[in-house]
Protein backbone atom coordinates (compact mmCIF):
# COMPACT_ATOMS: atom_id res chain seq x y z
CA UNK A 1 0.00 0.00 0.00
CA UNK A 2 2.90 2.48 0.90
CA UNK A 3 4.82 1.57 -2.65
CA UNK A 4 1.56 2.57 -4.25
CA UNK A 5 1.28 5.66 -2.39
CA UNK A 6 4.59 6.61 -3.62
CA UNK A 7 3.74 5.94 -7.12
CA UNK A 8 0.82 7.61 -7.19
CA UNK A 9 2.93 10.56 -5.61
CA UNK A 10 5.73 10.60 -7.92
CA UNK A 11 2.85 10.29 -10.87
CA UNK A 12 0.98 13.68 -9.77
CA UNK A 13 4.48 15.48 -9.89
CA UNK A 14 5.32 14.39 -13.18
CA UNK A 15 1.63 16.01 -14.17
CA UNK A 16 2.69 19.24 -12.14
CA UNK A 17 5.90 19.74 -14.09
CA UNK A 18 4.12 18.48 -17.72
CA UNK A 19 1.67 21.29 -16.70
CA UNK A 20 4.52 23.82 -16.15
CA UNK A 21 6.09 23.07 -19.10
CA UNK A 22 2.64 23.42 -21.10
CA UNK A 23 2.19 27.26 -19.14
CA UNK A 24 6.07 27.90 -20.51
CA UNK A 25 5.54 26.99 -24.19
CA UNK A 26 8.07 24.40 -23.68
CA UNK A 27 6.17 21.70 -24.09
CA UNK A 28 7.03 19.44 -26.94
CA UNK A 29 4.18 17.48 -29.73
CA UNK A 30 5.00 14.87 -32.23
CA UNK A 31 3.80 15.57 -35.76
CA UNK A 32 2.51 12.16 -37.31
CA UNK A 33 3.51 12.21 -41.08
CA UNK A 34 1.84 9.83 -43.70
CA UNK A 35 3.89 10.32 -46.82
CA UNK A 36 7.82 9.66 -46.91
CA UNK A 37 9.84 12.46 -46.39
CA UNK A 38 10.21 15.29 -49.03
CA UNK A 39 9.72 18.82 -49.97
CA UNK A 40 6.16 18.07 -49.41
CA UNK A 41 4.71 16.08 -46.55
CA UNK A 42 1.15 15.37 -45.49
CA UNK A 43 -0.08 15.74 -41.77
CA UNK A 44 -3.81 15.36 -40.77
CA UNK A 45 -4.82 15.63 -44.06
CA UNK A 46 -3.00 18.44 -45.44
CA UNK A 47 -0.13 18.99 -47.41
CA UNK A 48 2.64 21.05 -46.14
CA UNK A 49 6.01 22.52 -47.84
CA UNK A 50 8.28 21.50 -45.44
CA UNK A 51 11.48 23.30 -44.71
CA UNK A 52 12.76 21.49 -41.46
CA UNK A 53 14.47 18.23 -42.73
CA UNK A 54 17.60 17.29 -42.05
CA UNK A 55 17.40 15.74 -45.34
CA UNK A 56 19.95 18.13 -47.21
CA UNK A 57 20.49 16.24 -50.80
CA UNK A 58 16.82 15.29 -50.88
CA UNK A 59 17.81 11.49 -51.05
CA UNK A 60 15.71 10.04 -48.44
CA UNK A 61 13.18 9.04 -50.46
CA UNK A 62 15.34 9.10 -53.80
CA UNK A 63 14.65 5.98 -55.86
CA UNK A 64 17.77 3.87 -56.23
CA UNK A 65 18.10 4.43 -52.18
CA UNK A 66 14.71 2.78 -52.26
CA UNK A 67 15.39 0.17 -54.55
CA UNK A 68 18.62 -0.59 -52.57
CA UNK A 69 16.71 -0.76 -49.76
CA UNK A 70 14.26 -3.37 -50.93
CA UNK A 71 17.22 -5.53 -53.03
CA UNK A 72 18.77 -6.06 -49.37
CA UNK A 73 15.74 -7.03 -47.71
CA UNK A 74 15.50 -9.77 -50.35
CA UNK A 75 19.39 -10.55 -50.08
CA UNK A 76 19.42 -9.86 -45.59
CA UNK A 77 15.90 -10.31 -44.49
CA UNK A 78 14.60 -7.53 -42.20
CA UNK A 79 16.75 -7.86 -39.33
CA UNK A 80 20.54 -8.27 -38.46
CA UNK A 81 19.68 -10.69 -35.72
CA UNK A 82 22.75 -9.93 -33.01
CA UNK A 83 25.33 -7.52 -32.28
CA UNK A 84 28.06 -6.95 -34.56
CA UNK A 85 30.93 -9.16 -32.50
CA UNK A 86 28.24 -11.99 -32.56
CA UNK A 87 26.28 -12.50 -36.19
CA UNK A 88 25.17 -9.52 -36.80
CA UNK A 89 27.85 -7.84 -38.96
CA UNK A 90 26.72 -8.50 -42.23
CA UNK A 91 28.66 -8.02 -46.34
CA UNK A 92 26.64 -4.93 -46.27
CA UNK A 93 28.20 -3.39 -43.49
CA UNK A 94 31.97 -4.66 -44.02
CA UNK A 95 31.42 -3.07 -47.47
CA UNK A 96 29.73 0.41 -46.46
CA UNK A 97 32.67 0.18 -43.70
CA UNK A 98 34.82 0.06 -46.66
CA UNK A 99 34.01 2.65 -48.44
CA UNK A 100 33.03 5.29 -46.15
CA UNK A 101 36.55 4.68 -45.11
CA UNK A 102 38.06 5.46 -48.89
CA UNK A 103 35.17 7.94 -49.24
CA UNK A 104 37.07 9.90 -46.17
CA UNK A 105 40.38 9.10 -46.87
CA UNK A 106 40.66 7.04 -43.78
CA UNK A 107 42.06 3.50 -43.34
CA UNK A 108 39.32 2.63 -41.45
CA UNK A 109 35.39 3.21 -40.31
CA UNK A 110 32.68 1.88 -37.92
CA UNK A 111 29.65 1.56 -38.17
CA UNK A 112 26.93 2.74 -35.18
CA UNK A 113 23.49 2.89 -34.93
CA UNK A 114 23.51 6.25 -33.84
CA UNK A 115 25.51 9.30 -33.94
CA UNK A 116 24.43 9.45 -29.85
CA UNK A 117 26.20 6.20 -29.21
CA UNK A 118 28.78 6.90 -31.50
CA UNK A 119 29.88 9.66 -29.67
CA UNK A 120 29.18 7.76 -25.78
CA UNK A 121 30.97 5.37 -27.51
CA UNK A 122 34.38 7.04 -28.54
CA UNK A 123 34.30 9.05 -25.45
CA UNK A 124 33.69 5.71 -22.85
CA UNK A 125 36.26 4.34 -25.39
CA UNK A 126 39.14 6.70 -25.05
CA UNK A 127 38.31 8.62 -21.27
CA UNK A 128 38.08 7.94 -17.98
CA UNK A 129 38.45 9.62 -14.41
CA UNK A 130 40.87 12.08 -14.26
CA UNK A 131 40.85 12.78 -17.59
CA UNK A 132 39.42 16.00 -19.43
CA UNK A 133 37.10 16.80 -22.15
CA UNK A 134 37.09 20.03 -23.52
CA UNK A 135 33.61 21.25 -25.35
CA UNK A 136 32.18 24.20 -27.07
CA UNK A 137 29.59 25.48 -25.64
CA UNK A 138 26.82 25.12 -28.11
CA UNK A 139 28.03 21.19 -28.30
CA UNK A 140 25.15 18.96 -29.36
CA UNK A 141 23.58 17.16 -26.58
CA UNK A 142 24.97 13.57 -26.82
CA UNK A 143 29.00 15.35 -27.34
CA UNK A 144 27.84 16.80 -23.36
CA UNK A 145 26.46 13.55 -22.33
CA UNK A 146 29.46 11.04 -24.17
CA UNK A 147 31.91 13.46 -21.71
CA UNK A 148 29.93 13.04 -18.85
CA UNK A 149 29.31 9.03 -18.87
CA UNK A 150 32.86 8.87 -19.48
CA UNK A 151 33.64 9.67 -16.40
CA UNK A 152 35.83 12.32 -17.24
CA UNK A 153 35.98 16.13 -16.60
CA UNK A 154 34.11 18.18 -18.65
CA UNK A 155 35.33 21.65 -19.34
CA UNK A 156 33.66 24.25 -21.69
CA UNK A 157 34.97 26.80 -24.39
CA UNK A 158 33.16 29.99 -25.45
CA UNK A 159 31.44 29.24 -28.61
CA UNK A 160 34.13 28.78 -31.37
CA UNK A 161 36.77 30.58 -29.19
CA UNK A 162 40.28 29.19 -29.67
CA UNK A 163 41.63 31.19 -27.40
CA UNK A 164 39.69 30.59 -24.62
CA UNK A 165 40.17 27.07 -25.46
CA UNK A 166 43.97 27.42 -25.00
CA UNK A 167 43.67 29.00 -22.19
CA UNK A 168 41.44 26.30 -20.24
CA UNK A 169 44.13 23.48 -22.16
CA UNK A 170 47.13 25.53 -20.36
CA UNK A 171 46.21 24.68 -17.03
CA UNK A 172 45.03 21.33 -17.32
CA UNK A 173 46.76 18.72 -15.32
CA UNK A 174 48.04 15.83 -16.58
CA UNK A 175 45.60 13.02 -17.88
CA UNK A 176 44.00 11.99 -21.01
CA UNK A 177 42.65 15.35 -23.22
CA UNK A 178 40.22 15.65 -25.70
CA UNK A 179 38.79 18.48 -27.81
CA UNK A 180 35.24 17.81 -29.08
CA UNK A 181 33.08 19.92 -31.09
CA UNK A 182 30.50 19.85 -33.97
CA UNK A 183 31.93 20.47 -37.16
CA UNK A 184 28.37 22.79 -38.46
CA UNK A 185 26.49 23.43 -35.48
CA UNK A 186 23.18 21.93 -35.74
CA UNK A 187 21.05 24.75 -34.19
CA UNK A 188 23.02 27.99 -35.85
CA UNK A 189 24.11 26.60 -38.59
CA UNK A 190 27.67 27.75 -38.22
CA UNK A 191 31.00 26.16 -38.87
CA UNK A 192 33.63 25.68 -35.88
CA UNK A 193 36.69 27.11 -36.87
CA UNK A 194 38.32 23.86 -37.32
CA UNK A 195 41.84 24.72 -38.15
CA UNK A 196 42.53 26.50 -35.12
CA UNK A 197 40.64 24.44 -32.92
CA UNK A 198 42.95 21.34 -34.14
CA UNK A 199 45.92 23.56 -33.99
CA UNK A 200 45.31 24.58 -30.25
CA UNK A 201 44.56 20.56 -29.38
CA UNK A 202 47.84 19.95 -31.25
CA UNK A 203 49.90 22.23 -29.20
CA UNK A 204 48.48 20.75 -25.73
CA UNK A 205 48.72 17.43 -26.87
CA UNK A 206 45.24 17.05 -26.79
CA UNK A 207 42.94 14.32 -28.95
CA UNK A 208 40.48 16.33 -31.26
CA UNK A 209 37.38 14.95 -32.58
CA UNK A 210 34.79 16.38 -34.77
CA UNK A 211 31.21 15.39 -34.99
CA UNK A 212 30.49 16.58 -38.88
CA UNK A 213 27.06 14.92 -38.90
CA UNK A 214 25.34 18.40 -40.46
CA UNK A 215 28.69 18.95 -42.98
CA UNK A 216 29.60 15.36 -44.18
CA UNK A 217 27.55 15.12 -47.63
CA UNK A 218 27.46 18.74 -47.90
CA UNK A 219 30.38 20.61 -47.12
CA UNK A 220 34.32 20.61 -48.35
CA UNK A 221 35.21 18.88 -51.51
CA UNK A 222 33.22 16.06 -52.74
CA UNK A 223 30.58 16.49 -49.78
CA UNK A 224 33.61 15.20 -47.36
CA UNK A 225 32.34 17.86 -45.03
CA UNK A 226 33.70 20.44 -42.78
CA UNK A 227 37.19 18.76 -42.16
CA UNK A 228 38.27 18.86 -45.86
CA UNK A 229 36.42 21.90 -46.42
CA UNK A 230 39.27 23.44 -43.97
CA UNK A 231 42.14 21.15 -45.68
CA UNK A 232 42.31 18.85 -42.49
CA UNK A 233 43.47 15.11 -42.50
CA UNK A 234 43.32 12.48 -39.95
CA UNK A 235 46.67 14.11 -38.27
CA UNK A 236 44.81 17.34 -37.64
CA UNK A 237 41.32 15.39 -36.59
CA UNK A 238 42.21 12.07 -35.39
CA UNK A 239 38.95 11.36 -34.47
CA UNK A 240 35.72 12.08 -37.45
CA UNK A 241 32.06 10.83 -36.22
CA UNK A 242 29.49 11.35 -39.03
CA UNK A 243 25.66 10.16 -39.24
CA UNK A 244 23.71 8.87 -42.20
CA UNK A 245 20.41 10.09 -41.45
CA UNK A 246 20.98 13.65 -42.66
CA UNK A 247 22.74 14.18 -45.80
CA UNK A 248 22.66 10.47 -46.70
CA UNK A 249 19.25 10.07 -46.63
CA UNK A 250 19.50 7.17 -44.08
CA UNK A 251 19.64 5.73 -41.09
CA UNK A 252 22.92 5.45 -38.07
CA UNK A 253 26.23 7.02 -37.47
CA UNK A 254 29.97 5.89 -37.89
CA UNK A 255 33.42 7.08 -37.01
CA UNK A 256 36.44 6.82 -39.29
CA UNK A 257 39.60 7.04 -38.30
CA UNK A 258 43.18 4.88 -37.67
CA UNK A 259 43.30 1.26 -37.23
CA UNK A 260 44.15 1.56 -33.75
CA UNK A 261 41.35 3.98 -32.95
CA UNK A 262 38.83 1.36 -34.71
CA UNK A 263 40.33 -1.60 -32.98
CA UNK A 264 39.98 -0.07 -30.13
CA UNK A 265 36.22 1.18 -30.14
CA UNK A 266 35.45 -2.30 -31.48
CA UNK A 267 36.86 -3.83 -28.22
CA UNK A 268 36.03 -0.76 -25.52
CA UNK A 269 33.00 1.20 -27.06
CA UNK A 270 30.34 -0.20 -24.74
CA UNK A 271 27.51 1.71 -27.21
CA UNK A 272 29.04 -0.56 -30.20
CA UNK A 273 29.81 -4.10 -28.35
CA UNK A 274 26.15 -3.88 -26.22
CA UNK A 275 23.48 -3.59 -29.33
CA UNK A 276 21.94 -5.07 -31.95
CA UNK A 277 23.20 -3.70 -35.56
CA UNK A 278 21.05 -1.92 -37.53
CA UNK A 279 19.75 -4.27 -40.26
CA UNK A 280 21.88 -5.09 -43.48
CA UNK A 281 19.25 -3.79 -45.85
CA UNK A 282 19.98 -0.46 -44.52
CA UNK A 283 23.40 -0.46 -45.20
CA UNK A 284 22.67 -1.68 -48.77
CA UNK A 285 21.01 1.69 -48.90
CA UNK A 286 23.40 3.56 -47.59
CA UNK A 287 25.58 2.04 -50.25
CA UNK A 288 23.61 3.56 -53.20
CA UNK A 289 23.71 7.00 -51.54
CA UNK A 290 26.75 6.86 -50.70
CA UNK A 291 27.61 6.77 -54.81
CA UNK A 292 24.73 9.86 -55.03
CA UNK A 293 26.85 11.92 -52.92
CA UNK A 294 29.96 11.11 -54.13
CA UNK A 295 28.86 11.06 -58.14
CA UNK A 296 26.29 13.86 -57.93
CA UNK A 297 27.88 17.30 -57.29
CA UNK A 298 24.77 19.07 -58.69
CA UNK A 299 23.06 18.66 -55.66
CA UNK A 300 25.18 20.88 -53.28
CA UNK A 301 25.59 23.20 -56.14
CA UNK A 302 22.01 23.61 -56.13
CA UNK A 303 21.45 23.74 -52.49
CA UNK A 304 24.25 26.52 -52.17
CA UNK A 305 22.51 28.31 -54.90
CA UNK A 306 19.09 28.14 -52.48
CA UNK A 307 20.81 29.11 -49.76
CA UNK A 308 22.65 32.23 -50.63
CA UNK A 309 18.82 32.79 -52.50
CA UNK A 310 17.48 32.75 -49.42
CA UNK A 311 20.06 34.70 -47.12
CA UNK A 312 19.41 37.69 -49.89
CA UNK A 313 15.82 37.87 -49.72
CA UNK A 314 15.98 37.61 -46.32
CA UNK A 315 18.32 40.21 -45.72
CA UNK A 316 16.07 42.39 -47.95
CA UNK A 317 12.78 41.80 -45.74
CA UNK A 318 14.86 42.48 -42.54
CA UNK A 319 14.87 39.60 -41.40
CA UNK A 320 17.33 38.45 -38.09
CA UNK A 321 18.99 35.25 -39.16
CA UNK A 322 22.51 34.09 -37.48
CA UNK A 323 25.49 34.18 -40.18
CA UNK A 324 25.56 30.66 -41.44
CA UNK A 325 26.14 29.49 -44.95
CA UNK A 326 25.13 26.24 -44.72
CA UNK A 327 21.81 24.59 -44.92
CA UNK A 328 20.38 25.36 -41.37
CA UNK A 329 19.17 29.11 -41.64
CA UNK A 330 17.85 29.73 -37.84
CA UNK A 331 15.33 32.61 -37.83
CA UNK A 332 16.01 34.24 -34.15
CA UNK A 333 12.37 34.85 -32.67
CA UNK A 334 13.45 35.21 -28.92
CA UNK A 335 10.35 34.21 -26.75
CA UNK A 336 9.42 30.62 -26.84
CA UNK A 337 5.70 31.70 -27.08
CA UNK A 338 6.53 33.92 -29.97
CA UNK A 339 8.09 31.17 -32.15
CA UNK A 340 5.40 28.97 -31.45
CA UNK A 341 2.98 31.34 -32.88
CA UNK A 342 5.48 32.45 -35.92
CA UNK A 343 5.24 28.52 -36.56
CA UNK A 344 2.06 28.28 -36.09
CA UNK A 345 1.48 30.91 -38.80
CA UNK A 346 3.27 29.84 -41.23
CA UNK A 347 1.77 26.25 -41.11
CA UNK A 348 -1.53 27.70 -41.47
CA UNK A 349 -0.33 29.36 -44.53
CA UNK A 350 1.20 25.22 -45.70
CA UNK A 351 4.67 25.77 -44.71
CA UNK A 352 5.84 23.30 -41.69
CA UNK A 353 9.05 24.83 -39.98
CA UNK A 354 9.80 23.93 -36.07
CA UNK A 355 10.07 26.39 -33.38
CA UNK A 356 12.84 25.35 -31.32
CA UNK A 357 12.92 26.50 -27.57
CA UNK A 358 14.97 25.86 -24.33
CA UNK A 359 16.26 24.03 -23.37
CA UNK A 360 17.50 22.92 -26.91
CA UNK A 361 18.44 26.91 -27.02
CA UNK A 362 18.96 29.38 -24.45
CA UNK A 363 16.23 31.29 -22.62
CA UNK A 364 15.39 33.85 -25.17
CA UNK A 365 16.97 32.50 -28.09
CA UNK A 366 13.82 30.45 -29.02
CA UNK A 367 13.86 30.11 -33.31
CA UNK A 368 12.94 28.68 -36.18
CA UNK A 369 15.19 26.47 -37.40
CA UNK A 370 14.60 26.95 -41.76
CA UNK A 371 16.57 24.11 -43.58
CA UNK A 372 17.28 23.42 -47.36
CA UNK A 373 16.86 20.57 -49.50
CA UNK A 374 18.82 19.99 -52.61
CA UNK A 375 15.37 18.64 -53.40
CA UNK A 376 13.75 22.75 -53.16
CA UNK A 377 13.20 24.81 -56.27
CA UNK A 378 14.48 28.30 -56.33
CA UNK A 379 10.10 28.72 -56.69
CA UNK A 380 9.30 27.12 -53.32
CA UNK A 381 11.86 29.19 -51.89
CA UNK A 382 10.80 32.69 -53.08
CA UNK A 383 7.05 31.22 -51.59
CA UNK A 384 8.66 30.94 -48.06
CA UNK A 385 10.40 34.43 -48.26
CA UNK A 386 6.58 35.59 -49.28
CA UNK A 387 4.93 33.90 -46.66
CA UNK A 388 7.09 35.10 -43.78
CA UNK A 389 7.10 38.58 -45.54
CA UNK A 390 3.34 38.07 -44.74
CA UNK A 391 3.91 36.50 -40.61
CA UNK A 392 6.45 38.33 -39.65
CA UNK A 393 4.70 41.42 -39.56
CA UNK A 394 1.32 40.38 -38.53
């Protein structure tokens, strides 16, 4: 009777903070979608020009990443069946292995099934106590929470400050050190400044990894993202963690590196050794796009050419967007009741864009985070500069 009490307790605080949340516009809905993802996706009913998508070269629904799909759930089945050090490392993953490896210039990658366990992984992998991490401070989430499972220290850098990064590196102690930061930051859109980031690790003897899952496909040379954009190599950025389910059109995460550094996630990264792997037929898919980006430079021509189209109509309606070039455009709102309703406008005008609050941002930094598609016309996105023309002043 008293563990029920207790329950029944715990339960009506849960409802008091859900409530709280609700009174804060913080509270979060999921959108139910019935059509694959596109330019154009159907909620309820409707139709709605989407510009929220991670889905940057428009190849999540492309075809021959379909067809791929469906030729290795005839060749795999549905399921890999065990982890990967059991029977669950399939042809299709040794060979997407492969050649994300020669696709990065790397002598070697591993797959995860997320980029969130990819980076607990690396960071259980490499740290421990008494170590340090060092972090900037607009980090995505699972970069904070791989430093703080390790077990190590985490320390944080003003946002793309390598200075202030030295500084902290200077008066560490001795121990294990490691620099980790996104490579495009997912909510501003912005590059780090790679190149003296790695060049400040270098000098402190410090590991540096990058987390380029918004810049591999679309940034630097041949989509190889934000690291090559800057010229860097493996000596620079030892350690490179991408994702698949954002440029590639996919589904999971990898990290590419030396042999050592694979060798030793496959034998220390708890995230890797404790899981099932993600079914063959999706890396059969992730094959096929894999060629798209590589083969089809036309795409982030285009989706340059749509961004720099949208930064200059923007600019010409006045409107307060952070100074990325890359696909993520975040419009800065402030309030997290005033996004919602900016949102809210536009999707009653068809356009679906997602106001993103704290604590994702900070307290009045609440936005709407506008993303490209390769797959967007120059049309669709002189209709969204209309339509917020329209909002934005109401």
């Amino acid at each position: 009777m008293l563990l029920q009490g207790c329950f029944a307790l715990d339960m009506k605080n849960l409802a008091r903070q859900l409530q709280a949340r609700r009174e804060h516009n913080l509270y979060r809905t999921r959108l139910v979608v019935d059509t694959p993802q596109g330019v154009t996706v159907r909620i309820d009913g409707r139709d709605y020009l989407s510009f929220c998508s991670n889905d940057y070269l428009g190849l999540a629904n492309h075809p021959d990443v379909v067809a791929a799909f469906h030729q290795g759930l005839d060749e795999f089945g549905s399921g890999s069946g065990a982890a990967h050090l059991i029977t669950g490392h399939s042809r299709a993953h040794h060979a997407l292995e492969e050649e994300l490896a020669a696709f990065l210039q790397r002598p070697r990658a591993l797959l995860f099934s997320t980029g969130y366990m990819a980076n607990l992984g690396v960071m259980s992998a490499l740290l421990g106590r008494g170590d340090r991490v060092f972090e900037d401070y607009t980090n995505h989430a699972s970069l904070l929470d791989g430093a703080r499972l390790s077990g190590a220290r985490l320390l944080r850098y003003h946002h793309g400050d390598a200075v202030d990064l030295d500084a902290r590196l200077a008066t560490a102690p001795a121990g294990e050190l490691l620099v980790a930061t996104d490579g495009v930051f997912s909510m501003d859109g912005d590059m780090a400044p790679l190149a003296q980031l790695a060049g400040v690790a270098a000098r402190h003897g410090a590991w540096f990894m990058v987390d380029d899952a918004h810049g591999l496909g679309v940034m630097g040379p041949g989509g190889r993202g934000s690291v090559a954009q800057y010229g860097l190599g493996m000596e620079e950025v030892p350690v490179l963690v991408g994702t698949l389910g954002k440029a590639f059109g996919t589904f999971g995460a990898f990290v590419a590196g030396s042999d050592a550094l694979i060798e030793t996630l496959i034998q220390e990264a708890r995230t890797y050794i404790y899981t099932t792997a993600p079914p063959p037929a999706l890396a059969s898919a992730t094959r096929t796009a894999l060629r798209l980006v590589r083969e089809e430079d036309w795409r982030r021509e285009h989706l340059q050419q749509l961004i720099n189209r949208f930064r200059s109509g923007a600019r010409q309606l006045g409107l307060d967007l952070c100074g990325s070039e890359t696909p993520i455009q975040p419009l800065i709102v402030g309030a997290a009741d005033a996004a919602l309703r900016l949102s809210q406008a536009l999707r009653e005008q068809g356009i679906l864009i997602t106001a993103i609050r704290p604590p994702t941002v900070p307290e009045g930094a609440s936005r709407l985070r506008i993303t490209f598609s390769a797959a967007h016309s120059e049309q669709q996105v002189d209709h969204l500069l209309g339509v917020l023309e329209q909002v934005v002043t109401m």
